[in-house]
C-alpha atoms as a PDB file:
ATOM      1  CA  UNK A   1      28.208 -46.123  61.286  1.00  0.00           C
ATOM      2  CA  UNK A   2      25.006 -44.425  61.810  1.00  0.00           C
ATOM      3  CA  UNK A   3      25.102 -41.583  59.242  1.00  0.00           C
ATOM      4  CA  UNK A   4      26.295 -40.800  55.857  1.00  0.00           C
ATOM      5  CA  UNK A   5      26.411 -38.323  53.224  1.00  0.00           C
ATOM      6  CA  UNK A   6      23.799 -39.155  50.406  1.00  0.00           C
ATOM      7  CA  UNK A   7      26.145 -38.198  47.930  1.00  0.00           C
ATOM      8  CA  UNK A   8      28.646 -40.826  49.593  1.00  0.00           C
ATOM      9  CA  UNK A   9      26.582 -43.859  49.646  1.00  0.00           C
ATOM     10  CA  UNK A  10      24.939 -42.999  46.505  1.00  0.00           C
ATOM     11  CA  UNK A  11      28.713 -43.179  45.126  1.00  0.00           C
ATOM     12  CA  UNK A  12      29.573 -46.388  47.104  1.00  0.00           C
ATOM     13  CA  UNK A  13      25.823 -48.494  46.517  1.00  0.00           C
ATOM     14  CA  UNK A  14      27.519 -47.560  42.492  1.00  0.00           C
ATOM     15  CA  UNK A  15      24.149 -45.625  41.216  1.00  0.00           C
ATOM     16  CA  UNK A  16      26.904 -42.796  40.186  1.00  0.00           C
ATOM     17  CA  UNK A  17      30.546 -42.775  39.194  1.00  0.00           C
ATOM     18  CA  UNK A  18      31.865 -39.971  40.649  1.00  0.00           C
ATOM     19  CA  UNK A  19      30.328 -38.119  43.863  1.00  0.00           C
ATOM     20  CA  UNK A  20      30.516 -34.703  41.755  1.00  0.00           C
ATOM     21  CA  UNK A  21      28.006 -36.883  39.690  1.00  0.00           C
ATOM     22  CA  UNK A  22      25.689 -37.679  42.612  1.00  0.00           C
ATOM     23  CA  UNK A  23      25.838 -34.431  43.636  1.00  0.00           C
ATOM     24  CA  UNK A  24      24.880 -33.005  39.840  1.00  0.00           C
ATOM     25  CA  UNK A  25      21.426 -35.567  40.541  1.00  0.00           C
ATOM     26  CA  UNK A  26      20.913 -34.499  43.761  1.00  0.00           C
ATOM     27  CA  UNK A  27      21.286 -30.523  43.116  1.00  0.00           C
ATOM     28  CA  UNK A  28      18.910 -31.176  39.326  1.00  0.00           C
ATOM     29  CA  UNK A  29      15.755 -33.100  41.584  1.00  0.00           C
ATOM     30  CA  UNK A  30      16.694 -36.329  40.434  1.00  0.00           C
ATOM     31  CA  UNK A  31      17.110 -37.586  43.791  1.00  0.00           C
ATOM     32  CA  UNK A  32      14.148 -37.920  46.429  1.00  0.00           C
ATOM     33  CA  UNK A  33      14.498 -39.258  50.270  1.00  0.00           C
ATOM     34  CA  UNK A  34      10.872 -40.088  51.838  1.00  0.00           C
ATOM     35  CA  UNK A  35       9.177 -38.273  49.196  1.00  0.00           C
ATOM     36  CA  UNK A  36      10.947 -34.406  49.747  1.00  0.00           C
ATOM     37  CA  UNK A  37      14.289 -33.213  47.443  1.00  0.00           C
ATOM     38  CA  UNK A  38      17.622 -33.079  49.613  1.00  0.00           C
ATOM     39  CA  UNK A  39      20.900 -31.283  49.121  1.00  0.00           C
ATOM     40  CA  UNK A  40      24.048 -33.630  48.637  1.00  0.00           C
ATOM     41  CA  UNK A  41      25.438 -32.767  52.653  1.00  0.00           C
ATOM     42  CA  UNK A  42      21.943 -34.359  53.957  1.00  0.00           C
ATOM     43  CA  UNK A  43      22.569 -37.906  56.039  1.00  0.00           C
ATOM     44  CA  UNK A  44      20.857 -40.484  55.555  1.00  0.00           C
ATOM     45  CA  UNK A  45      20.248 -43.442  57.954  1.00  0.00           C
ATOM     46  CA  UNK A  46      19.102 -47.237  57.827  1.00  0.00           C
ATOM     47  CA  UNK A  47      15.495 -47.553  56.675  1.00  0.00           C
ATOM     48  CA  UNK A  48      15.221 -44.314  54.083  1.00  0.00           C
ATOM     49  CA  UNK A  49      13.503 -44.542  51.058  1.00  0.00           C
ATOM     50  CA  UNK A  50      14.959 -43.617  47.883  1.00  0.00           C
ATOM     51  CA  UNK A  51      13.959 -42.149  44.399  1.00  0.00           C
ATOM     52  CA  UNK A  52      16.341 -42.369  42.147  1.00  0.00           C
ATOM     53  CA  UNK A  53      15.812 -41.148  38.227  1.00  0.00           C
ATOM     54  CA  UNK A  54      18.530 -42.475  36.221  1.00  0.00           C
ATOM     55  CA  UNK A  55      17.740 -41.794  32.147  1.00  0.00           C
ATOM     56  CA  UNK A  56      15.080 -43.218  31.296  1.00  0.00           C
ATOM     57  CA  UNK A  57      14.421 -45.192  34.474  1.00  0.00           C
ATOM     58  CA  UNK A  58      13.092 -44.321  37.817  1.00  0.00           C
ATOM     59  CA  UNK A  59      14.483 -46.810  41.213  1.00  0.00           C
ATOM     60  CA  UNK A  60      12.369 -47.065  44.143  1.00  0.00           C
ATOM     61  CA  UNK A  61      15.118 -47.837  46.917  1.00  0.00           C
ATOM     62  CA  UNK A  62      15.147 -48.419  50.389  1.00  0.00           C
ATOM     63  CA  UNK A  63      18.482 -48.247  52.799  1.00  0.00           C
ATOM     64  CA  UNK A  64      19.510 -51.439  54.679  1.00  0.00           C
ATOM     65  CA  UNK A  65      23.170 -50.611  55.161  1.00  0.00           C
ATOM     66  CA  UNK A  66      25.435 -47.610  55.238  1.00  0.00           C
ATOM     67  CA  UNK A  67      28.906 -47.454  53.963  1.00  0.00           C
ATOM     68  CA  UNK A  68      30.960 -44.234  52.816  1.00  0.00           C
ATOM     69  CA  UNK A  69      33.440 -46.617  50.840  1.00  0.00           C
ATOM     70  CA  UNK A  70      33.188 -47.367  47.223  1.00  0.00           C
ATOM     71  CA  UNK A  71      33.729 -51.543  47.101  1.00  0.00           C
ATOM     72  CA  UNK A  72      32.447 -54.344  44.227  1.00  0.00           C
ATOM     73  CA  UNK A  73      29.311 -54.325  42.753  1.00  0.00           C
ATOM     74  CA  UNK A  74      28.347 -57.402  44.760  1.00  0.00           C
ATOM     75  CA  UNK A  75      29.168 -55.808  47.837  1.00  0.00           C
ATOM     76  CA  UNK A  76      27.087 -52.268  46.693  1.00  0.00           C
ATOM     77  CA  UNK A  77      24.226 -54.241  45.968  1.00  0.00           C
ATOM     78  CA  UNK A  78      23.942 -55.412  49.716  1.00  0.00           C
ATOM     79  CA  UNK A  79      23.808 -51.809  50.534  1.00  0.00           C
ATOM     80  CA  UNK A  80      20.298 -50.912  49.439  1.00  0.00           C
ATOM     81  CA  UNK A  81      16.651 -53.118  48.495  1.00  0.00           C
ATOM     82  CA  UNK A  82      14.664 -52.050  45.198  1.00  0.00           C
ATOM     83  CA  UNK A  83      11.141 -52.421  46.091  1.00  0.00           C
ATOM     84  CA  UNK A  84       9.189 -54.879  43.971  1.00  0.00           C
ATOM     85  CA  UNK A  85       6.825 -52.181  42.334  1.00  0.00           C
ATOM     86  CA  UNK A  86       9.456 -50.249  41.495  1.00  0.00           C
ATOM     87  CA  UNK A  87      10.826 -53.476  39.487  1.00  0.00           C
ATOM     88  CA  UNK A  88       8.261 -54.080  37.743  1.00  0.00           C
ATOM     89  CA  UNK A  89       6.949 -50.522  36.836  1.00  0.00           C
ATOM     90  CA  UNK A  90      10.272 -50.296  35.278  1.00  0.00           C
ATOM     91  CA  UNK A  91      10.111 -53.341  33.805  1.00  0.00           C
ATOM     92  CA  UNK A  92       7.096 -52.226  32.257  1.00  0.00           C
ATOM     93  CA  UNK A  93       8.418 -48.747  30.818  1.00  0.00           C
ATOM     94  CA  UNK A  94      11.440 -50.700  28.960  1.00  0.00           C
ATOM     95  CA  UNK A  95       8.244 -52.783  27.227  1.00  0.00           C
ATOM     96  CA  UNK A  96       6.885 -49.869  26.487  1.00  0.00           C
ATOM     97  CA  UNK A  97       9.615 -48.456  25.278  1.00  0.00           C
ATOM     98  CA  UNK A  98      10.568 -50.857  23.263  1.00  0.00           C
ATOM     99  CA  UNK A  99       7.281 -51.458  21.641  1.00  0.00           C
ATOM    100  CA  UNK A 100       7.155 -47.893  20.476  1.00  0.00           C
ATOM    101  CA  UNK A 101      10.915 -47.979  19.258  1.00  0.00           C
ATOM    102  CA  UNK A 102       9.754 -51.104  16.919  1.00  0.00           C
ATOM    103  CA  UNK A 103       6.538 -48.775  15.968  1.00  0.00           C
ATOM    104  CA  UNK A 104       8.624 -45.608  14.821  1.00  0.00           C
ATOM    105  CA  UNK A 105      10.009 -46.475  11.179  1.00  0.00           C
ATOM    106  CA  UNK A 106      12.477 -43.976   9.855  1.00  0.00           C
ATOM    107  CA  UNK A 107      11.853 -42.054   6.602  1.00  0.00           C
ATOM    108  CA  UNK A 108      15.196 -42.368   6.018  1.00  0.00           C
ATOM    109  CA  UNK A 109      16.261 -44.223   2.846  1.00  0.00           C
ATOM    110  CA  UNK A 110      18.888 -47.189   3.847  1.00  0.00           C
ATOM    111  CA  UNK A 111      21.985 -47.550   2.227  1.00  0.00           C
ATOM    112  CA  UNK A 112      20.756 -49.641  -0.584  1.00  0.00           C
ATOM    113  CA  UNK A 113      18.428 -47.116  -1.341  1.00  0.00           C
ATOM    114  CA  UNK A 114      21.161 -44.203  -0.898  1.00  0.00           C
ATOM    115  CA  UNK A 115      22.997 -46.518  -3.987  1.00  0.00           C
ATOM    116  CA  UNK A 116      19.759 -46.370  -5.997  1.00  0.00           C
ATOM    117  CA  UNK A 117      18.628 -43.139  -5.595  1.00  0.00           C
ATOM    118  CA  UNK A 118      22.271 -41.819  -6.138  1.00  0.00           C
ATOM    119  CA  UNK A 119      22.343 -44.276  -9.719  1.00  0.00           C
ATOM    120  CA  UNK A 120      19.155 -43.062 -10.869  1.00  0.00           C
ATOM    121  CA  UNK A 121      20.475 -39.052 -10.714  1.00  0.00           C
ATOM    122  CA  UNK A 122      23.719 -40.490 -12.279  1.00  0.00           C
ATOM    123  CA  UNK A 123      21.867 -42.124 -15.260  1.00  0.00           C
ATOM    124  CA  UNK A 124      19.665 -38.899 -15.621  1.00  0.00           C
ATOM    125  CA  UNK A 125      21.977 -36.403 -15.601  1.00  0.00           C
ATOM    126  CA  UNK A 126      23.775 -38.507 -18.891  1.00  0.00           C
END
């Protein structure tokens, strides 16, 4: 197999559930090969490199096999190699991430202070 759709393999290396779904992230720019947006028909060959923007995450991919079936996850993840800055740059935003997510504190009262808030009107409206 020299060629395959990039909707195909990006359905069989399991980045995407469905190929309507790959083809959603390829037609919305979510999808880069060498640098340059494609459209879902465009074939891709050994040695490609990969964008991929999943969420909050960004992959950094290159090709070392083709396959237009969908198999196990073990056998998907022989299908492409995440580059090592990509890793960790990602590795990185989820730190990030995470730090500022332990940073944000919600003005929202919790339950226990839903129960006193909603005794206190009780006892002043008597």
């Amino acid at each position: 197999m020299d060629k395959v759709r990039i909707d195909k393999w990006l359905w069989a290396a399991r980045f995407f559930k469905t190929r309507s779904l790959a083809k959603q992230a390829i037609e919305g720019g979510k999808i880069h090969a060498d640098g340059q947006r494609i459209k879902a028909s465009k074939e891709i060959s050994l040695g490609i490199t990969l964008t991929i923007r999943q969420g909050w995450d960004e992959k950094v991919v290159e090709v070392i096999a083709l396959s237009d079936q969908r198999r196990g996850a073990d056998v998907a993840q022989t299908l492409y190699r995440e580059t090592e800055e990509s890793i960790s740059k990602r590795e990185q935003f989820a730190a990030d991430r995470k730090a500022n997510n332990a940073m944000i504190q919600s003005d929202r009262p919790n339950k226990k202070q839903r129960r006193q808030i909603h005794k206190f009107i009780r006892e002043s409206q008597d």
